[in-house]
C-alpha atoms as a PDB file:
ATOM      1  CA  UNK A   1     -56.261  57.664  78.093  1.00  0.00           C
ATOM      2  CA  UNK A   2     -55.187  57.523  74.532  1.00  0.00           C
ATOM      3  CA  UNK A   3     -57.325  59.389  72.167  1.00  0.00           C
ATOM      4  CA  UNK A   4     -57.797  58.869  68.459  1.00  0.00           C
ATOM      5  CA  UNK A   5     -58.806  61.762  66.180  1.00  0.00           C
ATOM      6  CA  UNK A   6     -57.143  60.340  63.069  1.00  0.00           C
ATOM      7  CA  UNK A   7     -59.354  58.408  60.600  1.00  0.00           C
ATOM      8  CA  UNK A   8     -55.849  55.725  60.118  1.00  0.00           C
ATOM      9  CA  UNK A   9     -55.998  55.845  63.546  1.00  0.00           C
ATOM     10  CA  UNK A  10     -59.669  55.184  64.600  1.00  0.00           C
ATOM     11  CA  UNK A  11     -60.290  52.166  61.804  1.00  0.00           C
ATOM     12  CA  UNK A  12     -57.063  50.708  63.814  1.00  0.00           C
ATOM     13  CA  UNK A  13     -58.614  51.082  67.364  1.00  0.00           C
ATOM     14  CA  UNK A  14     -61.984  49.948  66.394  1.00  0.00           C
ATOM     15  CA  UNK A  15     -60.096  46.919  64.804  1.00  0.00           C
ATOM     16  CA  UNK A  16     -58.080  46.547  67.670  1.00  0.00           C
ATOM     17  CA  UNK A  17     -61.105  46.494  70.228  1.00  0.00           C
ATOM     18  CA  UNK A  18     -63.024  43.814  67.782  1.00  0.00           C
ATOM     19  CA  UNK A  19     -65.190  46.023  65.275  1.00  0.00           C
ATOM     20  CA  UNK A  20     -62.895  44.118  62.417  1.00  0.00           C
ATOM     21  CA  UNK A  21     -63.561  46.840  60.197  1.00  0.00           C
ATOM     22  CA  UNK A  22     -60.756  46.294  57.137  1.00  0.00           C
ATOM     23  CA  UNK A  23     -60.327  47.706  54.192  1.00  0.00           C
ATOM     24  CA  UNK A  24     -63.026  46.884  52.050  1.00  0.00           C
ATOM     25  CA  UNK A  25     -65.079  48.347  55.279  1.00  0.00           C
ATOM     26  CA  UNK A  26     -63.563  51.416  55.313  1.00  0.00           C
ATOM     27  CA  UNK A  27     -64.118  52.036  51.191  1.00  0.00           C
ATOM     28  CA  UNK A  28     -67.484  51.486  51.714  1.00  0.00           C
ATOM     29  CA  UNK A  29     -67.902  54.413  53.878  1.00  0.00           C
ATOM     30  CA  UNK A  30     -67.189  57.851  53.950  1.00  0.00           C
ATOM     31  CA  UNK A  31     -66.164  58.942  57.421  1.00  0.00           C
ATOM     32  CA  UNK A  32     -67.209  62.823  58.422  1.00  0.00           C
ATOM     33  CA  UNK A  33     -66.467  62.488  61.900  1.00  0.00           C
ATOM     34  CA  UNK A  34     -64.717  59.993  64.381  1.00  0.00           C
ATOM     35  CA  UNK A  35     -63.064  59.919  68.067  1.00  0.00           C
ATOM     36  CA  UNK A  36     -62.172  56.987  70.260  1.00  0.00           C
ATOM     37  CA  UNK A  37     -60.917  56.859  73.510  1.00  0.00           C
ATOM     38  CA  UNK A  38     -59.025  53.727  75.460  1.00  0.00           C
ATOM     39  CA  UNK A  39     -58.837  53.402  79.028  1.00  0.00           C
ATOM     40  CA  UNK A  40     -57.609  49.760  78.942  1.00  0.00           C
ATOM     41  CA  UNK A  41     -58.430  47.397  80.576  1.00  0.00           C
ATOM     42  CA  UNK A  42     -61.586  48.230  81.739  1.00  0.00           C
ATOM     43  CA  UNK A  43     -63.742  51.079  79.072  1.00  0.00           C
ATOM     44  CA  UNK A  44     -63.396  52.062  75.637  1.00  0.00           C
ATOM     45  CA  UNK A  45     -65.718  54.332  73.778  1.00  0.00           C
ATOM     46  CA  UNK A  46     -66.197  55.480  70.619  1.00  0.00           C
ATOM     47  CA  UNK A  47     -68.443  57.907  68.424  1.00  0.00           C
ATOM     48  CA  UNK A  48     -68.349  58.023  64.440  1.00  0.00           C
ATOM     49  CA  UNK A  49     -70.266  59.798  62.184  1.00  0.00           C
ATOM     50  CA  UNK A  50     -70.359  58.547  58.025  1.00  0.00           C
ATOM     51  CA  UNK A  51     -72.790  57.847  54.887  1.00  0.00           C
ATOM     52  CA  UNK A  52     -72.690  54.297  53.471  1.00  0.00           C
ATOM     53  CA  UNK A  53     -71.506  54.745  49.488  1.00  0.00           C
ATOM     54  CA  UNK A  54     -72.266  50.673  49.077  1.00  0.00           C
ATOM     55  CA  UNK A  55     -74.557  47.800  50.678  1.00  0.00           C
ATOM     56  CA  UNK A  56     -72.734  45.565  52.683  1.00  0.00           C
ATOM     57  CA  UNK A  57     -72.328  43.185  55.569  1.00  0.00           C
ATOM     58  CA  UNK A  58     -69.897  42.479  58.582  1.00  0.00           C
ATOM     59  CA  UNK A  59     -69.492  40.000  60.586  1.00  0.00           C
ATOM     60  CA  UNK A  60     -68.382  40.838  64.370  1.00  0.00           C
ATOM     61  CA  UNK A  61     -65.854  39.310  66.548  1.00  0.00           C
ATOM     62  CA  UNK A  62     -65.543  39.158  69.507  1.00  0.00           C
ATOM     63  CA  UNK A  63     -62.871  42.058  71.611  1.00  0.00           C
ATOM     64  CA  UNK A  64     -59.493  41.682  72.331  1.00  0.00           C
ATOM     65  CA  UNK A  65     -58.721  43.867  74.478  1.00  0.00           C
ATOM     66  CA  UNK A  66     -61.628  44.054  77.174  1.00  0.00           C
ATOM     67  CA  UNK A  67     -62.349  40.567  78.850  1.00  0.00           C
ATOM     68  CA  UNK A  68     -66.026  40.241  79.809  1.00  0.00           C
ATOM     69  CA  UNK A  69     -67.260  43.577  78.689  1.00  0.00           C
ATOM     70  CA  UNK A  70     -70.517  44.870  77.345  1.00  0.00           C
ATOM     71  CA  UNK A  71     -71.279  46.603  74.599  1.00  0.00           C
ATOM     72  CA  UNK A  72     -73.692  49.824  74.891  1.00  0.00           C
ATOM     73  CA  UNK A  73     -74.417  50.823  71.639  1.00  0.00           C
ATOM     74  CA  UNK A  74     -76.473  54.595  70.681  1.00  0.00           C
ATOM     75  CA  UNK A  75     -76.934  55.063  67.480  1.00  0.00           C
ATOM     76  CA  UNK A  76     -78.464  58.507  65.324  1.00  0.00           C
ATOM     77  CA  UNK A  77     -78.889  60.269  68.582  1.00  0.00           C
ATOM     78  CA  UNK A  78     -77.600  63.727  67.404  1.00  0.00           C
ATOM     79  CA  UNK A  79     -78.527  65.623  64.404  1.00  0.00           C
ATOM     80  CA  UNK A  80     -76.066  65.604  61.409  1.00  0.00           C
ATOM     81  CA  UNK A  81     -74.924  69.061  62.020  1.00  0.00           C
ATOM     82  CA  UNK A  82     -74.144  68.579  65.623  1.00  0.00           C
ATOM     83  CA  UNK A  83     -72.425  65.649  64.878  1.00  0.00           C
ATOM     84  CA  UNK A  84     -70.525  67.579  62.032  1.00  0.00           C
ATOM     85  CA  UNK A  85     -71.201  65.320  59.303  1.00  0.00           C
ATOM     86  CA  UNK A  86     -72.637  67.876  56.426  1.00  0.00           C
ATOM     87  CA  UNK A  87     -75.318  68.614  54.517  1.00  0.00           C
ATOM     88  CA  UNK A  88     -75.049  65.973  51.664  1.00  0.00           C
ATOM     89  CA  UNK A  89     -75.788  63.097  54.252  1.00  0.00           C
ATOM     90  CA  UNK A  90     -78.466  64.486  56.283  1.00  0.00           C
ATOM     91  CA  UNK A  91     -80.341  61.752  58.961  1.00  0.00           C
ATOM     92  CA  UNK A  92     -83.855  60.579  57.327  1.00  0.00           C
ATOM     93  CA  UNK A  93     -87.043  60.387  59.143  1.00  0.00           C
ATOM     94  CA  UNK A  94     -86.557  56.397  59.312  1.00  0.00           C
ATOM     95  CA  UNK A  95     -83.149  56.746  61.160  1.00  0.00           C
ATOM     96  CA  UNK A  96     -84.481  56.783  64.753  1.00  0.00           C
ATOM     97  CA  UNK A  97     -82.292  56.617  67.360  1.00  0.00           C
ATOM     98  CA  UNK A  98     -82.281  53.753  69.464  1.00  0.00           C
ATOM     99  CA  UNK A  99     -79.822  51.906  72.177  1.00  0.00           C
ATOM    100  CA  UNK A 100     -78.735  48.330  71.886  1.00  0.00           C
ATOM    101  CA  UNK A 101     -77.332  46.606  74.547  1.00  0.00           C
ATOM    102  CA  UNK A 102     -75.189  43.201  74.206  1.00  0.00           C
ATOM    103  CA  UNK A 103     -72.136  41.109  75.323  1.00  0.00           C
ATOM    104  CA  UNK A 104     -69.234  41.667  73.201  1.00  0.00           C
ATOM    105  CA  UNK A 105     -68.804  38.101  72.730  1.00  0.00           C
ATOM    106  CA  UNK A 106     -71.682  38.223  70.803  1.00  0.00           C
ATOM    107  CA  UNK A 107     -71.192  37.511  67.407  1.00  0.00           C
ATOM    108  CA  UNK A 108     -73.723  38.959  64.493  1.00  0.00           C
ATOM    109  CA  UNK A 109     -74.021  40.289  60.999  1.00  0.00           C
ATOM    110  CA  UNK A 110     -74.511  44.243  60.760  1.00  0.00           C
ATOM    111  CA  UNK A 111     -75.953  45.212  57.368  1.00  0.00           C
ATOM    112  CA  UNK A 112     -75.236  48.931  56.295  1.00  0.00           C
ATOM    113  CA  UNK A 113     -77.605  49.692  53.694  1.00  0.00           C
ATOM    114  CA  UNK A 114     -76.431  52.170  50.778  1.00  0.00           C
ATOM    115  CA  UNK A 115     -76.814  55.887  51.173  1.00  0.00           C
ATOM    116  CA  UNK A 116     -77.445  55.720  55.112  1.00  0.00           C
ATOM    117  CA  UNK A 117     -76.461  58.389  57.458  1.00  0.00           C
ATOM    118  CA  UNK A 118     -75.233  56.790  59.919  1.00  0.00           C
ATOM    119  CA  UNK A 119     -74.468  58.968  64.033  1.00  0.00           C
ATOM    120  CA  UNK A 120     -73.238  56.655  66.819  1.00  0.00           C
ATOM    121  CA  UNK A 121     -71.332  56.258  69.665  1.00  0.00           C
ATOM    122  CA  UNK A 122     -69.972  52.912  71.744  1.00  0.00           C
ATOM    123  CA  UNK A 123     -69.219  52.174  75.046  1.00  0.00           C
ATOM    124  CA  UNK A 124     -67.484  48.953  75.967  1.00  0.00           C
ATOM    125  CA  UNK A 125     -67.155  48.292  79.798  1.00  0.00           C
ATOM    126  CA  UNK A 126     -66.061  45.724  81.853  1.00  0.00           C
ATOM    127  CA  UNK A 127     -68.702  43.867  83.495  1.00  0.00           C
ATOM    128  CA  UNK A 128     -66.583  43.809  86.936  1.00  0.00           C
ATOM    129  CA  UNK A 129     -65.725  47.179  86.206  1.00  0.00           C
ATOM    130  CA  UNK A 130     -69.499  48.010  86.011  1.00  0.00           C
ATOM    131  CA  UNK A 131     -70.667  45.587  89.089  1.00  0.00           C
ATOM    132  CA  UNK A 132     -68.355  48.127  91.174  1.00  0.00           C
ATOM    133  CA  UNK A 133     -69.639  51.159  89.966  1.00  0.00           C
ATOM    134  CA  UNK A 134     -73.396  49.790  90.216  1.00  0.00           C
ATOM    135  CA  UNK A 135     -72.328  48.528  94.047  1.00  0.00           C
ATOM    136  CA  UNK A 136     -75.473  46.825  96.226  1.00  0.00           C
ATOM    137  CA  UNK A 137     -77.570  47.756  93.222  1.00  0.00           C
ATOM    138  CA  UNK A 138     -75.829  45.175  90.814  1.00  0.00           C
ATOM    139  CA  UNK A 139     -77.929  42.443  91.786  1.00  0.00           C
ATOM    140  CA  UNK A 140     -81.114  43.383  89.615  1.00  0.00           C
ATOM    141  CA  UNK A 141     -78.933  43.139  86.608  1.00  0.00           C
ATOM    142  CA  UNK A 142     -77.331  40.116  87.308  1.00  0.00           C
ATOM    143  CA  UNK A 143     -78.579  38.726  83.706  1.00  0.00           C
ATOM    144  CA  UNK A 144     -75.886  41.645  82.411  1.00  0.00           C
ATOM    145  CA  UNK A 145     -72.911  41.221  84.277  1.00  0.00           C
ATOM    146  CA  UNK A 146     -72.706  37.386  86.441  1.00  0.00           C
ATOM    147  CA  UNK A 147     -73.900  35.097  83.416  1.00  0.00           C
ATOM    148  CA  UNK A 148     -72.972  34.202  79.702  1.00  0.00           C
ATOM    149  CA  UNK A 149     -76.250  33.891  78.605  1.00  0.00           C
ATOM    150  CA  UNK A 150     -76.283  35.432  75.456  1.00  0.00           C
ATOM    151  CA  UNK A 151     -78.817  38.423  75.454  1.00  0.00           C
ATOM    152  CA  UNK A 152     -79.757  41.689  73.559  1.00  0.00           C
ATOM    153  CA  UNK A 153     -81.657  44.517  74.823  1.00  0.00           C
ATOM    154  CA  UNK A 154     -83.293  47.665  73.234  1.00  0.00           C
ATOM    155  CA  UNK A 155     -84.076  50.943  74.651  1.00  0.00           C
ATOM    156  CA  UNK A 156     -85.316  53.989  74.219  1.00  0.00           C
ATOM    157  CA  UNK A 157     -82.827  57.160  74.850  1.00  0.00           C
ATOM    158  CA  UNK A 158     -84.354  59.944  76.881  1.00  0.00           C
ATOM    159  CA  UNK A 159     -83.212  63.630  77.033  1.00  0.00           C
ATOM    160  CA  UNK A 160     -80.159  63.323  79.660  1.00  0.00           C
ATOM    161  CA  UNK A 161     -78.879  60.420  77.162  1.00  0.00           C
ATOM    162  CA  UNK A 162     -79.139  62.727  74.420  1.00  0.00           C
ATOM    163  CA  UNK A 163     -77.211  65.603  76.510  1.00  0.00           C
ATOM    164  CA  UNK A 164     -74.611  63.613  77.503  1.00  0.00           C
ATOM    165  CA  UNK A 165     -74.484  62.300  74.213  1.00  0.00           C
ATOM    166  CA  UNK A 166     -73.844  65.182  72.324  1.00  0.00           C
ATOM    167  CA  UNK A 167     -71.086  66.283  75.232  1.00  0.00           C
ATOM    168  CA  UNK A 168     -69.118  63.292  73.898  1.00  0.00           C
ATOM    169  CA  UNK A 169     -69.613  63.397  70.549  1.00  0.00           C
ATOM    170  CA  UNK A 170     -69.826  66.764  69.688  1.00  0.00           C
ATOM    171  CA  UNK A 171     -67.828  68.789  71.775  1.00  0.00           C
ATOM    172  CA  UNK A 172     -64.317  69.362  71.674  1.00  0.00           C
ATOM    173  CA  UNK A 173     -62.604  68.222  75.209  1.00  0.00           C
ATOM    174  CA  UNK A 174     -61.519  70.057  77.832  1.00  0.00           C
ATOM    175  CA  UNK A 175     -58.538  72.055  78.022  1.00  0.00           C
ATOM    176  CA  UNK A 176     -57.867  70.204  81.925  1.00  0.00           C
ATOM    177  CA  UNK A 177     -58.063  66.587  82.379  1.00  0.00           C
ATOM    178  CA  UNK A 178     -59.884  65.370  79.582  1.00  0.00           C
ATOM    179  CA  UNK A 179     -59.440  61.442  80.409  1.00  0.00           C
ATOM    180  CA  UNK A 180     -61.069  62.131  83.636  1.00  0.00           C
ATOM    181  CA  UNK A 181     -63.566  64.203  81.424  1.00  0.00           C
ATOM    182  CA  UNK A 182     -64.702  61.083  78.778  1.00  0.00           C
ATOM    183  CA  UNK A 183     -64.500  58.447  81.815  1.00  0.00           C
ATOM    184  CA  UNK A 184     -66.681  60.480  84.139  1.00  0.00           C
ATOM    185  CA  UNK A 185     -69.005  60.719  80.705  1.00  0.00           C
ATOM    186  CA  UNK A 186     -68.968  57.532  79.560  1.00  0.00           C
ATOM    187  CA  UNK A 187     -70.226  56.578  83.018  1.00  0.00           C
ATOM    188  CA  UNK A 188     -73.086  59.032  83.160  1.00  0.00           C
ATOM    189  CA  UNK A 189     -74.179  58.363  79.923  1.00  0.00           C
ATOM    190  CA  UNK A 190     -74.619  54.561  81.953  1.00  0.00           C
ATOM    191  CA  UNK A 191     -76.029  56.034  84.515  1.00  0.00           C
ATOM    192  CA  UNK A 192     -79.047  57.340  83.062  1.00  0.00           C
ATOM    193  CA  UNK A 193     -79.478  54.039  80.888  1.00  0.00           C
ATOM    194  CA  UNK A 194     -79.229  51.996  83.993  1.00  0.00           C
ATOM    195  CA  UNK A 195     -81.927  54.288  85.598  1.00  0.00           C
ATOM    196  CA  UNK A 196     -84.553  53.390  82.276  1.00  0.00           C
ATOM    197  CA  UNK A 197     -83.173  49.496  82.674  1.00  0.00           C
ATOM    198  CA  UNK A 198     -83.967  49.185  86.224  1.00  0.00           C
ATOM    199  CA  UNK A 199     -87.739  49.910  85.721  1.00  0.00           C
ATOM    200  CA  UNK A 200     -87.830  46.823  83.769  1.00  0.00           C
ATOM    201  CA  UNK A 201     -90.210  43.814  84.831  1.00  0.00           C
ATOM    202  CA  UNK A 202     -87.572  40.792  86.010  1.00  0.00           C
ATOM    203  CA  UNK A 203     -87.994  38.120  83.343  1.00  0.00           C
ATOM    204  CA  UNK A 204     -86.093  34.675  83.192  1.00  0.00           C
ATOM    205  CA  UNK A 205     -83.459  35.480  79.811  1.00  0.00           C
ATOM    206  CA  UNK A 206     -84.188  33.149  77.460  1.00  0.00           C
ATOM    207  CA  UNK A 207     -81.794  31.644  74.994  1.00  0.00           C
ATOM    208  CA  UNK A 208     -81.804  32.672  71.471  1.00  0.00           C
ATOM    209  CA  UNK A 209     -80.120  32.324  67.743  1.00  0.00           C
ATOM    210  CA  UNK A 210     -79.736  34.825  65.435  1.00  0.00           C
ATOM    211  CA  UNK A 211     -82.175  34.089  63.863  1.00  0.00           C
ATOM    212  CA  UNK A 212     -84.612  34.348  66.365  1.00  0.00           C
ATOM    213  CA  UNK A 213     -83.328  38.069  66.450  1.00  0.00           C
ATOM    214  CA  UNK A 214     -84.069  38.988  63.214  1.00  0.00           C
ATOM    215  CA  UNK A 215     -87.475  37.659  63.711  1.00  0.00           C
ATOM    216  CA  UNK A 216     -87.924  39.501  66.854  1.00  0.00           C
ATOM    217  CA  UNK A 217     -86.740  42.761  64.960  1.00  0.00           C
ATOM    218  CA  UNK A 218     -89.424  41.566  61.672  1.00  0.00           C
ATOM    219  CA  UNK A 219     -91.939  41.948  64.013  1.00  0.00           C
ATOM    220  CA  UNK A 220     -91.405  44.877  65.680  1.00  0.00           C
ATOM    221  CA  UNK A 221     -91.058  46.083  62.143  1.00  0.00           C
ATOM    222  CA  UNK A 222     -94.146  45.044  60.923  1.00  0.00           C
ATOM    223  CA  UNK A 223     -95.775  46.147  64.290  1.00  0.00           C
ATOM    224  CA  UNK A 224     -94.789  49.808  63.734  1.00  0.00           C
ATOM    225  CA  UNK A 225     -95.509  49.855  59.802  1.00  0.00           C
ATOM    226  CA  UNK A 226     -98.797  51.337  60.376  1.00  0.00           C
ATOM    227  CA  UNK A 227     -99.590  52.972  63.768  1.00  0.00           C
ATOM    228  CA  UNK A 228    -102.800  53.597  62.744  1.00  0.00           C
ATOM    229  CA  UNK A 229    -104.146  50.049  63.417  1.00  0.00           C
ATOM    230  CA  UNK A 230    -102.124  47.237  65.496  1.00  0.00           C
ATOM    231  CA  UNK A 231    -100.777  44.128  63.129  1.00  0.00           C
ATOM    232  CA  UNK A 232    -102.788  40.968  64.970  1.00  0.00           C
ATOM    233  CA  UNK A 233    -101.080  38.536  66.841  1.00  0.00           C
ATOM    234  CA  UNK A 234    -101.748  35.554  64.419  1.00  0.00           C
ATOM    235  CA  UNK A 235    -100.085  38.029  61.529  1.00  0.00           C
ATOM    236  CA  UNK A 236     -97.057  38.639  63.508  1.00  0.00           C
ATOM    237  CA  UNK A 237     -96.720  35.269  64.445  1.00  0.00           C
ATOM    238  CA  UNK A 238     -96.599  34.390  61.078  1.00  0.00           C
ATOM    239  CA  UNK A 239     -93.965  37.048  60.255  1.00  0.00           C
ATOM    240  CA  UNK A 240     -91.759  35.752  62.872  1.00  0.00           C
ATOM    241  CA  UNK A 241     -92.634  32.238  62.022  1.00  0.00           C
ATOM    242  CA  UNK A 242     -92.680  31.414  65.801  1.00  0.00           C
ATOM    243  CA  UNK A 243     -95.271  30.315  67.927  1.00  0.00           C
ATOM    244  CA  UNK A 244     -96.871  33.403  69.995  1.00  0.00           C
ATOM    245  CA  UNK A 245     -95.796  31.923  73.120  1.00  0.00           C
ATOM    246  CA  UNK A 246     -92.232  32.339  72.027  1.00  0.00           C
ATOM    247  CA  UNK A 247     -92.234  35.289  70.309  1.00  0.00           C
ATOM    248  CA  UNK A 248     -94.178  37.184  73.440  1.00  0.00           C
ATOM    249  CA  UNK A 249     -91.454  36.055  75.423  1.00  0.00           C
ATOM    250  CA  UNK A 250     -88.560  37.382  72.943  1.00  0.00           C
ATOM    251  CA  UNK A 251     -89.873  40.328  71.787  1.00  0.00           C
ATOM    252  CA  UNK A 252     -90.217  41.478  75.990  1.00  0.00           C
ATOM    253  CA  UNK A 253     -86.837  40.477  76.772  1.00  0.00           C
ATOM    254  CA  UNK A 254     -85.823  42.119  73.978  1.00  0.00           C
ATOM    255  CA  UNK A 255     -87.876  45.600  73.860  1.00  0.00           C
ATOM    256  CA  UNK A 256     -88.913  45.502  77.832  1.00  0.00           C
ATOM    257  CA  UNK A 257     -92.443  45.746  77.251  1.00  0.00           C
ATOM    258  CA  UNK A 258     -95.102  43.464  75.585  1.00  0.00           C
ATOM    259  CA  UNK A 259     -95.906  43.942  72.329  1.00  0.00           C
ATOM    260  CA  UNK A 260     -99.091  45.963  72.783  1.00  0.00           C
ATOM    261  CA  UNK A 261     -97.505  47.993  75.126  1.00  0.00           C
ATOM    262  CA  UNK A 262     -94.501  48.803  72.748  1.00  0.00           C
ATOM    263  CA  UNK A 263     -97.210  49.911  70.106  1.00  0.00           C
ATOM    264  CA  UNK A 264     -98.335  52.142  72.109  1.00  0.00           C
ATOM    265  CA  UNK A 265     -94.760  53.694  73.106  1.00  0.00           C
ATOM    266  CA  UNK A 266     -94.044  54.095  69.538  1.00  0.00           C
ATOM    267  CA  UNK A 267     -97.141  55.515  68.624  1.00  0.00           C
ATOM    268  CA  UNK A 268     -97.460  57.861  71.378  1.00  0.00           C
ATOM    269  CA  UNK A 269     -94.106  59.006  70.207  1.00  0.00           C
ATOM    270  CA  UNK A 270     -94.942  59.394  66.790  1.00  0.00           C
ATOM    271  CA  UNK A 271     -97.626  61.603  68.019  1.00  0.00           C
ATOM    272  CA  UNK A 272     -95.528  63.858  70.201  1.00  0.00           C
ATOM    273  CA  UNK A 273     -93.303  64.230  66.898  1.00  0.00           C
ATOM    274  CA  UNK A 274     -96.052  65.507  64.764  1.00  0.00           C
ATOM    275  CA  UNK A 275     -97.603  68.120  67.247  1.00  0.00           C
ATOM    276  CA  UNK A 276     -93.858  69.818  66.752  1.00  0.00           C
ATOM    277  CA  UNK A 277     -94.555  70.033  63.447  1.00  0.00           C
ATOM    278  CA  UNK A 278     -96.427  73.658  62.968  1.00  0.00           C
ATOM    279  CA  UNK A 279    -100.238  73.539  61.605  1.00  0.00           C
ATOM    280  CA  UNK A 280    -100.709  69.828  62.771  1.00  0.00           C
ATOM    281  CA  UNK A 281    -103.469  70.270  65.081  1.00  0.00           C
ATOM    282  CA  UNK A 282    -104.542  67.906  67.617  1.00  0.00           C
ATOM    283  CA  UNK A 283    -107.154  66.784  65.961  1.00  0.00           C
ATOM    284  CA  UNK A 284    -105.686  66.050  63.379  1.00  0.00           C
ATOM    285  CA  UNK A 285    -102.647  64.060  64.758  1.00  0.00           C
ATOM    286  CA  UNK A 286    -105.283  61.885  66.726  1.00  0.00           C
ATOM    287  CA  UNK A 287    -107.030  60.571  63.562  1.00  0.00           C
ATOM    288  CA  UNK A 288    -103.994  60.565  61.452  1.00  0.00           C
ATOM    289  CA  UNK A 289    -103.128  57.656  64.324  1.00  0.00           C
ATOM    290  CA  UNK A 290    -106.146  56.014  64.235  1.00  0.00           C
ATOM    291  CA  UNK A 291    -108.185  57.568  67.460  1.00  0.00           C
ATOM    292  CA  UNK A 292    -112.148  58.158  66.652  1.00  0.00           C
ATOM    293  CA  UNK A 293    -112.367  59.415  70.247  1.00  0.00           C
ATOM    294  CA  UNK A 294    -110.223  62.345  70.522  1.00  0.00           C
ATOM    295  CA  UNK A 295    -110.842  62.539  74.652  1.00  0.00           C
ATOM    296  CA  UNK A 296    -109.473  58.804  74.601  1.00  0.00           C
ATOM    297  CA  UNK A 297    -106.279  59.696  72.336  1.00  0.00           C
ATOM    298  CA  UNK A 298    -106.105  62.616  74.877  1.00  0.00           C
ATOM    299  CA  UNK A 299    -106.133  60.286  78.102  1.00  0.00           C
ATOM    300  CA  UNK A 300    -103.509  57.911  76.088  1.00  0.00           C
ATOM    301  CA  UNK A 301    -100.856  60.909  75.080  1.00  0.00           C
ATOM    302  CA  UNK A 302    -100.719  61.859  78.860  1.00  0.00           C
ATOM    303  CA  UNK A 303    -100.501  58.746  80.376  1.00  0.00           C
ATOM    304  CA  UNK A 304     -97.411  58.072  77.899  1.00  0.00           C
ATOM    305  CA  UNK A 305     -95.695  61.422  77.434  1.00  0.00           C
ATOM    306  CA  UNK A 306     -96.970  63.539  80.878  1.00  0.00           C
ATOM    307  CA  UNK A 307     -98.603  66.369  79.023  1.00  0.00           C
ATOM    308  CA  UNK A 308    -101.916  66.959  77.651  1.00  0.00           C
ATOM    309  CA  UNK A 309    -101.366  66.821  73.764  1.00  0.00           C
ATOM    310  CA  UNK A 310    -102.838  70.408  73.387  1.00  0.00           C
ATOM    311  CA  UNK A 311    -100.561  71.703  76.113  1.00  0.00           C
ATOM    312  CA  UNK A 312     -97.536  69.729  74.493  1.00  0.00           C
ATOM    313  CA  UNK A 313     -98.488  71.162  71.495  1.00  0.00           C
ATOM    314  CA  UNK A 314     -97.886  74.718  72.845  1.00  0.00           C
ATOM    315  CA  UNK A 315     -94.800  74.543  74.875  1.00  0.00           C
ATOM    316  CA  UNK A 316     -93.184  72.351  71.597  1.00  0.00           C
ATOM    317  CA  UNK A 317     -93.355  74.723  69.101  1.00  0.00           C
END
């Protein structure tokens, strides 16, 4: 393993691996934190931590280093001061965390919008490497690792993610071993996505341009603007400027759930985030998300998080 504390030193690995991130890149952000590991040919990883000073784009290419790999990517999973970053370039409420899943031969245009606070970490594997590891149970992802059909999944990280997470990016290795240490990581932190992939429905992976993503992503957008009340189908159709057939289809390969379904998720979620928030009172949260019947929003809460919202409420706090 060959580890990269440096900030010279990390812009060149990321570069090396396929991030192309140059020097007009690099004076765009201001780095706070950054670590990268190699264990060529098979994994690479990396975690950064920096505030955009500038709007900008970048185009990716594809790596150079690791044939056939996959890119797991987690981004704002840890808060600002774990991650060391400092207080001028705290996380906002709109930076949710979120997992993104894609062949690194995929090629598509990141936007870094000015004054985000930016917390990530990337894992590039081998897909051989991975169909070992994964053994007899490789074949339900065979979409991942046996085809080049161009796909992109989202996901949503759970508390062992976060864990595991924060051992990687946040701690300082181990005195003993540490390659063995970030391997053996890098792999759990796959393990436990794996486990939330697998419970997937099996859907035929569709085709798609990049355009078709950012539609996919306006519409989740516009789907979670206002969890109070569920954008119809005909207006999201329109925002994705798709037919609903199509965009159905997408936006489940995509998200692994159909859009109703997803709605709920991130609603349900919202709600477990505001009952952590002292004086917000059950009541309260239920109407602020649109429930009349408070028994219903009750029902819906536990069937989605596995706690009564009252008894959430309590142990939360």
């Amino acid at each position: 393993m060959i580890q990269h504390d440096h900030p010279q030193q990390f812009l060149q690995f990321v570069d090396k691996i396929g991030y192309d991130i140059g020097p007009d890149t690099a004076e765009n952000l201001t780095m706070y934190a950054q670590k990268s590991f190699d264990f060529f040919p098979e994994l690479a990883m990396f975690t950064a931590s920096y505030l955009v000073k500038k709007t900008f784009t970048r185009q990716t290419t594809a790596p150079k280093f690791i044939n056939r790999s996959i890119c797991f990517f987690f981004k704002n999973m840890i808060s600002d001061d774990d991650a060391g970053i400092g207080e001028r370039s705290r996380l906002s409420p709109d930076d949710k965390p979120f997992i993104r899943v894609f062949p690194s031969t995929h090629t598509y245009t990141s936007l870094f919008k000015e004054n985000s606070r930016v917390v990530i970490v990337a894992v590039l594997v081998q897909a051989d490497y991975l169909k070992s590891f994964l053994g007899d149970d490789a074949d339900q992802f065979q979409f991942l690792l046996d085809t080049p059909t161009d796909f992109l999944l989202e996901e949503v990280m759970t508390d062992d993610m976060i864990s595991t997470l924060n051992s990687i990016a946040r701690k300082e290795p181990p005195g003993l071993l540490p390659a063995y240490y970030y391997r053996l990581k890098a792999m759990e932190l796959l393990f436990y996505l794996f486990q939330r992939l697998s419970k997937r429905e099996k859907t035929v992976q569709q085709t798609f341009s990049e355009q078709d993503i950012v539609s996919i992503y306006k519409v989740r957008d516009q789907l979670v603007s206002c969890l109070a009340k569920p954008s119809s189908i005909s207006e999201l159709t329109r925002v994705a400027g798709m037919n609903a057939l199509k965009m159905r289809t997408l936006f489940k390969q995509v998200f692994g759930q159909g859009i109703y379904d997803y709605y709920q998720h991130v609603r349900m979620q919202e709600a477990a985030r505001l009952l952590r928030i002292p004086n917000h009172s059950v009541a309260e949260v239920g109407s602020q998300l649109g429930y009349e019947n408070l028994s219903h929003f009750s029902r819906v809460f536990e069937k989605h998080i596995g706690q009564k919202p009252k008894k959430f409420s309590t142990s939360a706090r």
